[in-house]
Protein backbone atom coordinates (compact mmCIF):
# COMPACT_ATOMS: atom_id res chain seq x y z
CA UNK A 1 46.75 -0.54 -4.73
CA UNK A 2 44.06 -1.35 -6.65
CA UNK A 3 39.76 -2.68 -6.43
CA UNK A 4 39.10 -6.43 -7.43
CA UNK A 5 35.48 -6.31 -9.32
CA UNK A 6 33.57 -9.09 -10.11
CA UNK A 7 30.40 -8.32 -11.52
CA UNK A 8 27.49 -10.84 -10.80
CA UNK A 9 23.80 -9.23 -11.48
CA UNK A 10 22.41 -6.51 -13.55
CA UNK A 11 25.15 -7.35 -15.92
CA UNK A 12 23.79 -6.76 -19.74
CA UNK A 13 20.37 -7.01 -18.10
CA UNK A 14 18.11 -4.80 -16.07
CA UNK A 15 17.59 -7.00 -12.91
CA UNK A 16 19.47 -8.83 -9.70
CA UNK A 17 21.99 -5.96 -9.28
CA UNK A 18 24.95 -7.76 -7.78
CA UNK A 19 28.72 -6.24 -8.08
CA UNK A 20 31.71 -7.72 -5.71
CA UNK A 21 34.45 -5.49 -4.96
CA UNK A 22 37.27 -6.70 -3.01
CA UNK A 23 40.17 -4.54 -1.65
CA UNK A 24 42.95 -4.99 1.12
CA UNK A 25 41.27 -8.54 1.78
CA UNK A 26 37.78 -7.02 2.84
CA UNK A 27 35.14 -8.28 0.53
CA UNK A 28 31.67 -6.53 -0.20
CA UNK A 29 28.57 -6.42 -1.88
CA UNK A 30 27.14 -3.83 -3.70
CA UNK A 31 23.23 -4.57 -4.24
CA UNK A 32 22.04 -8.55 -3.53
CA UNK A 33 18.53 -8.21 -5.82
CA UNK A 34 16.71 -10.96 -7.24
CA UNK A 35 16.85 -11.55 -11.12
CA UNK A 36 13.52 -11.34 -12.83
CA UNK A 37 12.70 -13.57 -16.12
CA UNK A 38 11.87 -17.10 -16.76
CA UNK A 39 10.84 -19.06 -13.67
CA UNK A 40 13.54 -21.84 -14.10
CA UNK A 41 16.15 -19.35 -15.59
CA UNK A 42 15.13 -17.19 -12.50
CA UNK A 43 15.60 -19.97 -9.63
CA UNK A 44 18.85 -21.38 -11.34
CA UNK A 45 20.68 -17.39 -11.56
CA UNK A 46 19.06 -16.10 -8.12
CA UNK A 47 20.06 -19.57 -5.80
CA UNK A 48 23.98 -18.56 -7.14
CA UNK A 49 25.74 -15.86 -5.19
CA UNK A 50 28.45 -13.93 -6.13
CA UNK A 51 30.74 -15.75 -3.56
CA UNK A 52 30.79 -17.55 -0.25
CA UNK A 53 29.06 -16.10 2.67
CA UNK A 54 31.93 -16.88 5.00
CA UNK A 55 33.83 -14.87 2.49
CA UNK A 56 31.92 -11.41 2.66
CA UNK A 57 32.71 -8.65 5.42
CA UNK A 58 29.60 -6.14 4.28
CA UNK A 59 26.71 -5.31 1.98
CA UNK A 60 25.93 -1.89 0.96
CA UNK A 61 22.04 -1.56 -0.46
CA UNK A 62 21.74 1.41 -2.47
CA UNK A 63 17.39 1.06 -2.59
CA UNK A 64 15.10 -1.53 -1.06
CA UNK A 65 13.58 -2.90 -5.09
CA UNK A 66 13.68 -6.00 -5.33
CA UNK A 67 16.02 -6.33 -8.29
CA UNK A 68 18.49 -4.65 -6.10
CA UNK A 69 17.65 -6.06 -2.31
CA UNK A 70 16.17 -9.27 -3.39
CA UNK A 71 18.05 -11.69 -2.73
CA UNK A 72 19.72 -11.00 1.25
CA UNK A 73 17.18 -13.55 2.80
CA UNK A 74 19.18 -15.89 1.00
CA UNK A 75 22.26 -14.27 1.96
CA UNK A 76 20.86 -14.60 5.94
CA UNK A 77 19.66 -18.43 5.13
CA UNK A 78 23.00 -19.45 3.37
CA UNK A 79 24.80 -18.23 6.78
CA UNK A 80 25.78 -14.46 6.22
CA UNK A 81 25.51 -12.82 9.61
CA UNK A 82 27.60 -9.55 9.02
CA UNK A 83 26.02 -6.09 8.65
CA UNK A 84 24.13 -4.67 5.59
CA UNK A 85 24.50 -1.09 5.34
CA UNK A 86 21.87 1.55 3.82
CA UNK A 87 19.64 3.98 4.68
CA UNK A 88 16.95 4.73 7.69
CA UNK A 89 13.89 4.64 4.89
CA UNK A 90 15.15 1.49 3.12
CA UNK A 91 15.47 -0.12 6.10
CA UNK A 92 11.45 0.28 6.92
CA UNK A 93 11.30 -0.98 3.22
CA UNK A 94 12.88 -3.44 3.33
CA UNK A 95 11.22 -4.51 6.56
CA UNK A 96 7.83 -4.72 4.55
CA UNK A 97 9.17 -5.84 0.85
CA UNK A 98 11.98 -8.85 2.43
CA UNK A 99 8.87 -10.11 3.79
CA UNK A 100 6.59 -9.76 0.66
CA UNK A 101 9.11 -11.36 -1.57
CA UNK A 102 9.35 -14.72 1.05
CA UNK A 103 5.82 -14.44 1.12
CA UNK A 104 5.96 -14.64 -3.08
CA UNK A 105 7.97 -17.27 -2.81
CA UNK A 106 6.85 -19.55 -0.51
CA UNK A 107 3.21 -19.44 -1.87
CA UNK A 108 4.76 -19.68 -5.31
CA UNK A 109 6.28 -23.22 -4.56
CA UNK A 110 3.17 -24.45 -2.99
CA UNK A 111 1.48 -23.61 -6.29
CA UNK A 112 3.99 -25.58 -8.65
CA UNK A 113 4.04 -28.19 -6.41
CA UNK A 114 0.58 -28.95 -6.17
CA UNK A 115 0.17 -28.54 -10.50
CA UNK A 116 1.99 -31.10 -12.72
CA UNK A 117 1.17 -29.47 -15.44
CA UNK A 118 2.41 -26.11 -15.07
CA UNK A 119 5.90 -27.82 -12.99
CA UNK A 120 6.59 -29.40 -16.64
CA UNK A 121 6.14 -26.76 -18.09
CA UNK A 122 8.87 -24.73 -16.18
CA UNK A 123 11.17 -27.54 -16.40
CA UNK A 124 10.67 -28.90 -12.90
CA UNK A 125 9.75 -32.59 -12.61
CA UNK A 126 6.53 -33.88 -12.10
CA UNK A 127 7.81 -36.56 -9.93
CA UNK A 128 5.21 -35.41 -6.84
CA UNK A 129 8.47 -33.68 -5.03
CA UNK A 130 7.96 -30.44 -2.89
CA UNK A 131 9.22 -27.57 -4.20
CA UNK A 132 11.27 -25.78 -1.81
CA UNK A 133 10.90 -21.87 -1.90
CA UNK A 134 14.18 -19.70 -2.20
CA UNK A 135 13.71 -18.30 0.81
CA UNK A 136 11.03 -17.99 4.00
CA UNK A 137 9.58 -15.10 5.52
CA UNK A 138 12.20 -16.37 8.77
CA UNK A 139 15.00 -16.17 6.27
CA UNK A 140 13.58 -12.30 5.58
CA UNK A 141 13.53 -11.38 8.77
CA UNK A 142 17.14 -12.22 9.56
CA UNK A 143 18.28 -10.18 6.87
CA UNK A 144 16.14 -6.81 8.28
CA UNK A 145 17.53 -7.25 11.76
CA UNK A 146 21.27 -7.51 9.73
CA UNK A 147 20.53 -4.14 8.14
CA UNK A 148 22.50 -0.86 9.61
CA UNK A 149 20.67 2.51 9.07
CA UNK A 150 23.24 5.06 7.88
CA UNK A 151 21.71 8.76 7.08
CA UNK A 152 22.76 10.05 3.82
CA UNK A 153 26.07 11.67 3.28
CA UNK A 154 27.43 10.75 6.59
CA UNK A 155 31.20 8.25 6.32
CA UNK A 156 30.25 4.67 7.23
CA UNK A 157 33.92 2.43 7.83
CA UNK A 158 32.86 -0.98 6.81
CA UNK A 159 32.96 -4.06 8.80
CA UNK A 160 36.29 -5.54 8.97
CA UNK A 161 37.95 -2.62 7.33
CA UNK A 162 40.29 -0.20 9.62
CA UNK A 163 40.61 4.01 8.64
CA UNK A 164 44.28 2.65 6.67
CA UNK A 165 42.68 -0.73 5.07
CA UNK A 166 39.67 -1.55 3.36
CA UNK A 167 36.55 0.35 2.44
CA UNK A 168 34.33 3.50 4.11
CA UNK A 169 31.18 4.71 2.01
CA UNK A 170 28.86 7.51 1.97
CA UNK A 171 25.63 7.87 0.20
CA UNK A 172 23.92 10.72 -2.00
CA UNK A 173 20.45 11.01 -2.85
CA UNK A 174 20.05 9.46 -6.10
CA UNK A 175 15.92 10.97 -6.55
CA UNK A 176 15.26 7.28 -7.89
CA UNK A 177 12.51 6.38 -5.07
CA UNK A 178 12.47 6.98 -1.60
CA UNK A 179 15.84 6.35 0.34
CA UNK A 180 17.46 5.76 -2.85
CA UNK A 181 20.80 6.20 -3.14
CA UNK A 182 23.94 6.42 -5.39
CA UNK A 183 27.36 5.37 -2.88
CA UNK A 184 30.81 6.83 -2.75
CA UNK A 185 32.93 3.65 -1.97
CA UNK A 186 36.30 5.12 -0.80
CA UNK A 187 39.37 2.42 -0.61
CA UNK A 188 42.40 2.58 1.12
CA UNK A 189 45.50 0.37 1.14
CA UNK A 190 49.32 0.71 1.80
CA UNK A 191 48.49 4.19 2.13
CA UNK A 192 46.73 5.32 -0.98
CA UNK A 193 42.66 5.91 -1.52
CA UNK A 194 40.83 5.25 -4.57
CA UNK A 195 36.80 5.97 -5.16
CA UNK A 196 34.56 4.53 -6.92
CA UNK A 197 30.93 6.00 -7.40
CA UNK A 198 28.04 3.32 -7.84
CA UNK A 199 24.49 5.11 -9.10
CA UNK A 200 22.53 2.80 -8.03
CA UNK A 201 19.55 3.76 -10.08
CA UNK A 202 19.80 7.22 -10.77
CA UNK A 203 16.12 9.35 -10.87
CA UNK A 204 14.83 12.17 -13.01
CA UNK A 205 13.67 15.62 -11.67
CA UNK A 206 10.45 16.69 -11.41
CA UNK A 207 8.93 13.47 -10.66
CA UNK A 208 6.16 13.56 -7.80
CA UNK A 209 6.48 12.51 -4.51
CA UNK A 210 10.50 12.14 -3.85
CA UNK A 211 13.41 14.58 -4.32
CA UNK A 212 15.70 15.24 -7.17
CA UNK A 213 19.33 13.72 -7.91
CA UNK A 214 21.99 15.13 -6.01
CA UNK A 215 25.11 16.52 -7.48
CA UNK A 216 27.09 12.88 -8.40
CA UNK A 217 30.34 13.12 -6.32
CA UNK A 218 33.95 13.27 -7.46
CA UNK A 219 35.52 9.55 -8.44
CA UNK A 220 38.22 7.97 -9.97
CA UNK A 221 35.69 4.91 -11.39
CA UNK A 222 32.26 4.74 -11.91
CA UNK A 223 29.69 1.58 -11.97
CA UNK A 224 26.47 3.37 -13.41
CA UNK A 225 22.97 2.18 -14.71
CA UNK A 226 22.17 2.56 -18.42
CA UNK A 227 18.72 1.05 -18.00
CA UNK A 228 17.57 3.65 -20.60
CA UNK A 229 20.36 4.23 -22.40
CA UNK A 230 19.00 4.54 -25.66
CA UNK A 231 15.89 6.21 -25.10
CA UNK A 232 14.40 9.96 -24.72
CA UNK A 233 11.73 10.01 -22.24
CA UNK A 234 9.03 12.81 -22.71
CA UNK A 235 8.70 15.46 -19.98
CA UNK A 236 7.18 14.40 -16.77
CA UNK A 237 4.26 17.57 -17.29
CA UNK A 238 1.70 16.13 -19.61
CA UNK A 239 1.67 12.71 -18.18
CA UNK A 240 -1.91 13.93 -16.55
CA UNK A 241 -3.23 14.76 -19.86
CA UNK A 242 -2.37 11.43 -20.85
CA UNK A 243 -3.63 9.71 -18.12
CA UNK A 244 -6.94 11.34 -18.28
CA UNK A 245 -7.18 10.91 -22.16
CA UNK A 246 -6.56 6.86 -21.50
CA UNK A 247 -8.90 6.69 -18.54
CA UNK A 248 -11.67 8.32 -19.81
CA UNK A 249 -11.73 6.26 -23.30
CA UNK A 250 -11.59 3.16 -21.47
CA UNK A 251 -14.68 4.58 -18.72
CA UNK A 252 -16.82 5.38 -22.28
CA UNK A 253 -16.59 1.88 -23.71
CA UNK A 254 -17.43 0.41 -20.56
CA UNK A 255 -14.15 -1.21 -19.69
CA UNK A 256 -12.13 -1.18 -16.64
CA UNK A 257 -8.00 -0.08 -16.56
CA UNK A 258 -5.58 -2.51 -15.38
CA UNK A 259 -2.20 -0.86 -13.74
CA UNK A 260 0.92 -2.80 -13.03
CA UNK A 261 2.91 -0.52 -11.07
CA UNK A 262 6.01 -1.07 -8.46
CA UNK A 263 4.36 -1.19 -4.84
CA UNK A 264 7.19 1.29 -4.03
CA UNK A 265 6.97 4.47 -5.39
CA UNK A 266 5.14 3.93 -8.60
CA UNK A 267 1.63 3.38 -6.81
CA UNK A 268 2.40 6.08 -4.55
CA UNK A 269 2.93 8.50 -7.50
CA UNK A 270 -0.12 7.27 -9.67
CA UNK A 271 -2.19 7.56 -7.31
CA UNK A 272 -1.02 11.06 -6.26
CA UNK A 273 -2.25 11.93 -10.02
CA UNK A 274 -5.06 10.71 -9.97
CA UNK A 275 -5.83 11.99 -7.20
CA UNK A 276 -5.01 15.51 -8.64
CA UNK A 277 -7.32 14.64 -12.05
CA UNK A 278 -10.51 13.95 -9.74
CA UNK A 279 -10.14 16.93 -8.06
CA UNK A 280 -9.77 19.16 -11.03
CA UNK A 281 -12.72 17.61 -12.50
CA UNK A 282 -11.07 15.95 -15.87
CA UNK A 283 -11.88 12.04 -14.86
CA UNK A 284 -15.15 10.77 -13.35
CA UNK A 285 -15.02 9.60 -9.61
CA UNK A 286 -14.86 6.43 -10.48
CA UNK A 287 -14.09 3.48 -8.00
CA UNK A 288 -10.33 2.59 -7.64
CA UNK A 289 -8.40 0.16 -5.83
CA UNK A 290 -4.79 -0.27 -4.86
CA UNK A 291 -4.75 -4.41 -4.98
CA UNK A 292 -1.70 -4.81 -2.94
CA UNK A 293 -1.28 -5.46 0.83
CA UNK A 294 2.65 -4.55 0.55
CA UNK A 295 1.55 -1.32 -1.07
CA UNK A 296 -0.38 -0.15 1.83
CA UNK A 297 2.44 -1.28 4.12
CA UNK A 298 4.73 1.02 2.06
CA UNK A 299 2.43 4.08 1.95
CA UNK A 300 3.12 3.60 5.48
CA UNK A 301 6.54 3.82 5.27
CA UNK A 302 6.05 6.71 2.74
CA UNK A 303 3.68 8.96 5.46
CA UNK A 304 6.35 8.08 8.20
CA UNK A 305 9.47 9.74 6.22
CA UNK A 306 8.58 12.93 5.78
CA UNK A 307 11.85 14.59 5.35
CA UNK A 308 12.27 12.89 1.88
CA UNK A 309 9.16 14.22 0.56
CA UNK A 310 8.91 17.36 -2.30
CA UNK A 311 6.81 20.43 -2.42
CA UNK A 312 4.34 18.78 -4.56
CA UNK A 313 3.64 16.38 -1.81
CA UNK A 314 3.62 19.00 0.97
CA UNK A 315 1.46 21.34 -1.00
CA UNK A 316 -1.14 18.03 -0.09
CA UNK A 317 -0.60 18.38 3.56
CA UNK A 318 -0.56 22.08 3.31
CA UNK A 319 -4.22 21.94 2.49
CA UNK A 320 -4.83 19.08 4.94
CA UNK A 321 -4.79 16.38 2.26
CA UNK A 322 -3.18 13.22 2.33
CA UNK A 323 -1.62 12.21 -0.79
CA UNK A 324 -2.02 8.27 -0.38
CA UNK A 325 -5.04 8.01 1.76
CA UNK A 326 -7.92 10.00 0.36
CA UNK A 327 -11.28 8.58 0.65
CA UNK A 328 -12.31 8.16 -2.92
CA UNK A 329 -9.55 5.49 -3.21
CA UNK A 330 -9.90 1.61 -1.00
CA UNK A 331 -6.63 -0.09 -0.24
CA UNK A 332 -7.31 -3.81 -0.75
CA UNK A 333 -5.39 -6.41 1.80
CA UNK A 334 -7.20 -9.48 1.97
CA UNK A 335 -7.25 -12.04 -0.60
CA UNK A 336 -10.97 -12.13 -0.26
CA UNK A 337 -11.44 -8.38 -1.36
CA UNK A 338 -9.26 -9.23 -3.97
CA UNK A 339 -11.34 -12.00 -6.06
CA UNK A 340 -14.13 -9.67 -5.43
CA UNK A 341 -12.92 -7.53 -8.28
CA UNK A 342 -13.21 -9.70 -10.90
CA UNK A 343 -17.06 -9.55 -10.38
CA UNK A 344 -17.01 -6.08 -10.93
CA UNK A 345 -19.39 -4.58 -14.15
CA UNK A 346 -18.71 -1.46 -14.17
CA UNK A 347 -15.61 0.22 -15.14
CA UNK A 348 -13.13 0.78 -12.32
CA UNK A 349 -8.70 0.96 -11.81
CA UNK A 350 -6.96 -1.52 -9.92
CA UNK A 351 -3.04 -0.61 -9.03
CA UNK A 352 -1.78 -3.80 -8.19
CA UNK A 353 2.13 -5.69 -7.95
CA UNK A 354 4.13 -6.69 -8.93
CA UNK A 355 5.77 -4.11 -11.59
CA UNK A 356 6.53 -6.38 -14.51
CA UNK A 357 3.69 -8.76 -14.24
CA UNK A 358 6.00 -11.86 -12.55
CA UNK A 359 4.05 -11.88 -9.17
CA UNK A 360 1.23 -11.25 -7.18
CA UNK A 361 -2.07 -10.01 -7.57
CA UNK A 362 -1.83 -8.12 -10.90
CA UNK A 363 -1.16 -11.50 -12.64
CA UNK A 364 -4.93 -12.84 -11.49
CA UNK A 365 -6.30 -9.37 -12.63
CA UNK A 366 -4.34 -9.49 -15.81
CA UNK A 367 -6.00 -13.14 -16.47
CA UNK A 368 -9.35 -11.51 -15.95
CA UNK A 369 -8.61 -8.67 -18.27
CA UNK A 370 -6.57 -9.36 -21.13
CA UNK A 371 -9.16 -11.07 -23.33
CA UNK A 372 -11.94 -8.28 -23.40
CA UNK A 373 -11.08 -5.48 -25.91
CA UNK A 374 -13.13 -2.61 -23.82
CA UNK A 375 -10.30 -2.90 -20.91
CA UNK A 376 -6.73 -1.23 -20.92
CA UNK A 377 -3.74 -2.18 -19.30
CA UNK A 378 -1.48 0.85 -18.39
CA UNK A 379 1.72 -0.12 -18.35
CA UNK A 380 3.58 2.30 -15.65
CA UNK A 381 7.35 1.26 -15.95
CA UNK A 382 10.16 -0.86 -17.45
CA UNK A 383 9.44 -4.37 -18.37
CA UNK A 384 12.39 -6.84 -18.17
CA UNK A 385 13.06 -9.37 -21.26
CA UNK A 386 11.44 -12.64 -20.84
CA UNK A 387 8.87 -11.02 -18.98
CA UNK A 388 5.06 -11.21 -18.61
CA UNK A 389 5.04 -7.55 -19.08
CA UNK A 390 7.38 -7.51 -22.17
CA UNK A 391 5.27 -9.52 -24.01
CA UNK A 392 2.06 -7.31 -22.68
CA UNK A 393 3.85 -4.21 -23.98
CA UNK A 394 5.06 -5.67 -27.28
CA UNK A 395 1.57 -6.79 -27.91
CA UNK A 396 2.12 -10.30 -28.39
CA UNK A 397 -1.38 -12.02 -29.65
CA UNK A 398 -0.99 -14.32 -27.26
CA UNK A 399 0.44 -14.00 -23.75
CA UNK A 400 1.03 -17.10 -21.58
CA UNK A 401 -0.33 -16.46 -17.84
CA UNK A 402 0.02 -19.42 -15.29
CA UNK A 403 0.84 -21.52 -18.02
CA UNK A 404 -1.85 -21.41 -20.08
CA UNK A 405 -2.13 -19.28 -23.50
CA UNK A 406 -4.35 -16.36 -23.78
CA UNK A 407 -5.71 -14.08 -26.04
CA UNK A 408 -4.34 -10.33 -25.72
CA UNK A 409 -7.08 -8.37 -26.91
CA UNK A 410 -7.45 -5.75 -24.35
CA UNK A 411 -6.06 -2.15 -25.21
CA UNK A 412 -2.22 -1.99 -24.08
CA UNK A 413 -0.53 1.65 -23.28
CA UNK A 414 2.04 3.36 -21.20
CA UNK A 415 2.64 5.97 -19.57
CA UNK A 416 6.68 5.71 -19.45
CA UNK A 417 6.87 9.71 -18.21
CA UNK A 418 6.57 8.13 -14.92
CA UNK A 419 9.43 5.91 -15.40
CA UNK A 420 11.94 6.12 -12.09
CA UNK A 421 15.14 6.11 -14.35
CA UNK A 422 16.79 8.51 -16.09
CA UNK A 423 16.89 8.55 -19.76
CA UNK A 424 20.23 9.06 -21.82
CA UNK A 425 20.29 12.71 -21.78
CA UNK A 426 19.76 12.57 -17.58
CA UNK A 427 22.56 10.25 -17.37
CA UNK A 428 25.01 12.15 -19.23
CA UNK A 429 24.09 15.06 -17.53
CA UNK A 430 23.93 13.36 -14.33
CA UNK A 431 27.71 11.76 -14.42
CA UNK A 432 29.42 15.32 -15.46
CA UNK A 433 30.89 16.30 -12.67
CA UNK A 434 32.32 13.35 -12.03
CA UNK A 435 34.20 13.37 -15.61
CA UNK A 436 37.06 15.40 -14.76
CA UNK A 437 38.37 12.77 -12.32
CA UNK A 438 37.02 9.55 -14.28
CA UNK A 439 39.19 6.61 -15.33
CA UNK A 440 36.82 4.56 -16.80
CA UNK A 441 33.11 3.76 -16.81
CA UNK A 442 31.31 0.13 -16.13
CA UNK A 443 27.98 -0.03 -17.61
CA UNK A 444 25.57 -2.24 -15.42
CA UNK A 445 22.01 -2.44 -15.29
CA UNK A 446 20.76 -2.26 -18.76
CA UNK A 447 20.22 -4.64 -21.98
CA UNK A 448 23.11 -4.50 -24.30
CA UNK A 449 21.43 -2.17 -27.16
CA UNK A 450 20.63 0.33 -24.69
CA UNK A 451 24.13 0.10 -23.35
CA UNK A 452 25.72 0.28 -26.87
CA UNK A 453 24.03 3.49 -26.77
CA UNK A 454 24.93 5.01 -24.35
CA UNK A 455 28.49 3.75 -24.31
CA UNK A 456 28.73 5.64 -27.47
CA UNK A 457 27.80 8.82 -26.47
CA UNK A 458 30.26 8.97 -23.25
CA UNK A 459 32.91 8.09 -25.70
CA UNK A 460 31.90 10.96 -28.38
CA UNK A 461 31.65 13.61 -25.51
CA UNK A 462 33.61 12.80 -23.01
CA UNK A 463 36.40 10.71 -24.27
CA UNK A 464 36.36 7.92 -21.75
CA UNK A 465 37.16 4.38 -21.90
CA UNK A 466 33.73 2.27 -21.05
CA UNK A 467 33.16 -1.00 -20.75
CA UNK A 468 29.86 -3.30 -20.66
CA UNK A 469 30.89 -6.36 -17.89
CA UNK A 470 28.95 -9.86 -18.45
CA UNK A 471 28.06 -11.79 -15.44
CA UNK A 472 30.93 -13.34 -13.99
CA UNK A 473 33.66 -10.90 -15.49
CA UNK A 474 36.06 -9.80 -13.30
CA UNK A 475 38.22 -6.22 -13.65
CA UNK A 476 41.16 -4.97 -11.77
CA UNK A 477 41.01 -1.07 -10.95
């Protein structure tokens, strides 16, 4: 027997994790996210899918990001009408971010539509044409009512597959972000079983809010991120130090701090910190303002699934705190409130989306900002190549937002402790257990130096063949 894979997204990038496994005749999809980079490189790669709808029996979502769940409405528009299979918190995720992301991209083509300008200079014609969104907020909706809620670490058989043919999963908890997951693909044909492990994006420990990485399970293959392959992160502990160091420089010269943070699980977590800094008295109660309608709709989702939640989070409730809703802090929703900002003199944060500076409200707060040397942008998380928050965090001198050029002269920092993904060290750790009954490692989910890296160091220590797919490669297992 043996797994067809044809890897589609996240290959020798970070973003639109895609991977097509076929086996016994039953075809599915591992991850359907949207690719983030150029706008017309972006469109071209995301309105592609790894094969026919008519083709594919199931989808199996290991975490509702957008780089990994992205892209079903299109799935649902193109025709797909089969199940997608993950778990009870991604679902309500999903149900919130699906919608977001239609919402992104309906509003987006409205705006190049209506500017020639900006349309040329994304390499669509000026010709007075509509531009049609990928997707619609309909087309979102059809994929949430697709979506099958399986609880971790219980056997799901896949659509069209039978207990002797085809493919049954189960999920671990992968500590990445709330119902994140890593997924045990087990496939069967003529009578033999093979497994293949898929991290998913794999988490650190100790990071507020959500719970450590499980224990990876036993498999003969393994598709795994390398996202930070070559890097060390610094321990999670004096990120608060940090934080309050950055804040209260900025406060003294007057400015106000910019933070473009992941409306899933990043916000949730800065704001937990800060938070924790006010009440210990080591930053001034300053006014602060999560800029991001989906970000309230996901603390929702976060208050709601309780069971995922740490000790660090519970010690909140045990003193009859709530971690995302404490009155010091205003949740922004209306576009109204959100202009109002910018007329702000006095220094303030604003935690708005999207994560790497592509969408939403952070991009008209970063317009605002990035000229005036007294303000800081606090960068909370990976930015993509060909992103507007790569060339924010490589301090280009000039940064292009909606098409125009701008000056960078604001202050630009990190605070990369907080970062979601595991670092070299945690991934080698992390895959381990899994060694003794590994075949072969696929590399996915990271830019090719940092999966050089790492590819080098599972070869030195544990003497395993690995290989780095490019989109469109296919392997037989």
């Amino acid at each position: 027997m043996g797994i067809r894979l044809h890897f589609w997204g996240a290959a020798q990038t970070v973003t639109g994790s895609s991977h097509h496994l076929e086996c016994a005749g039953q075809n599915v999809l591992l991850d359907c996210g949207l690719f983030q980079g150029h706008r017309q490189q972006a469109r071209d790669i995301n309105s592609h899918l790894a094969l026919p709808v008519e083709q594919l029996n199931a989808v199996v979502l290991s975490h509702a990001h957008i780089d990994h769940s992205g892209d079903l409405p299109l799935l649902a528009k193109q025709g797909y009408g089969g199940p997608i299979y993950t778990t009870p918190s991604t679902v309500d995720l999903c149900d919130k971010m699906l919608k977001d992301s239609a919402h992104i991209q309906e509003s987006d083509a409205e705006f190049v539509s209506r500017r020639g300008r900006y349309r040329r200079s994304i390499g669509v014609p000026a010709d007075g044409a509509a531009v049609e969104p990928l997707y619609t907020q309909e087309d979102a909706a059809k994929a949430v009512d697709q979506m099958r809620a399986v609880k971790i670490h219980e056997p799901q058989l896949l659509a069209g597959s039978t207990k002797d043919a085809g493919f049954t999963m189960r999920s671990f908890d992968a500590g990445h972000m709330l119902g994140s997951t890593c997924v045990l693909m087990e496939a069967r044909e003529k009578g033999q079983m093979m497994r293949l492990l898929f991290s998913g994006d794999v988490g650190r420990k100790g990071l507020p809010i959500i719970r450590d990485p499980e224990t990876a399970p036993k498999a003969d293959y393994l598709i795994m991120e390398s996202t930070y392959g070559n890097r060390l992160h610094q321990p999670v502990g004096p990120v608060k130090k940090k934080l309050a160091h950055l804040v209260n420089r900025t406060i003294a010269r007057g400015g106000h701090i910019v933070m473009p943070a992941f409306a899933v699980g990043r916000t949730q977590q800065v704001v937990m910190l800060l938070h924790e800094l006010i009440d210990a008295k080591e930053i001034p109660d300053i006014p602060m303002f999560v800029d991001s309608p989906l970000a309230v709709n996901v603390t929702d989702v976060f208050r709601k699934h309780e069971e995922e939640w740490d000790q660090e989070v519970r010690a909140f409730v045990d003193l009859k705190e709530d971690p995302f809703g404490w009155g010091r802090l205003r949740y922004i929703r209306s576009v109204e409130e959100s202009k109002a900002l910018n007329g702000l003199h006095m220094p303030f944060i604003v935690i708005a989306a999207s994560g790497m500076c592509e969408a939403g409200r952070v991009v008209h707060h970063l317009k605002n900002s990035v000229e005036d040397p007294k303000n800081l942008i606090l960068i909370t998380g990976f930015q993509a190549e060909n992103t507007l928050g790569r060339a924010i965090v490589r301090r280009q001198p000039e940064v292009k937002i909606f098409g125009e050029p701008m000056r960078l002269r604001a202050e630009v920092d990190s605070i990369g402790e907080l970062s979601g993904h595991a670092d070299q060290r945690e991934l080698l750790e992390w895959m381990e257990p899994v060694v003794p009954t590994l075949k072969k490692v696929f590399l996915v989910h990271g830019e090719p130096e940092a999966q050089q890296a790492l590819k080098g160091e599972i070869e030195r220590i544990y003497k395993l063949e690995v290989v780095c797919p490019k989109r469109g490669d296919r392997y037989e297992v």
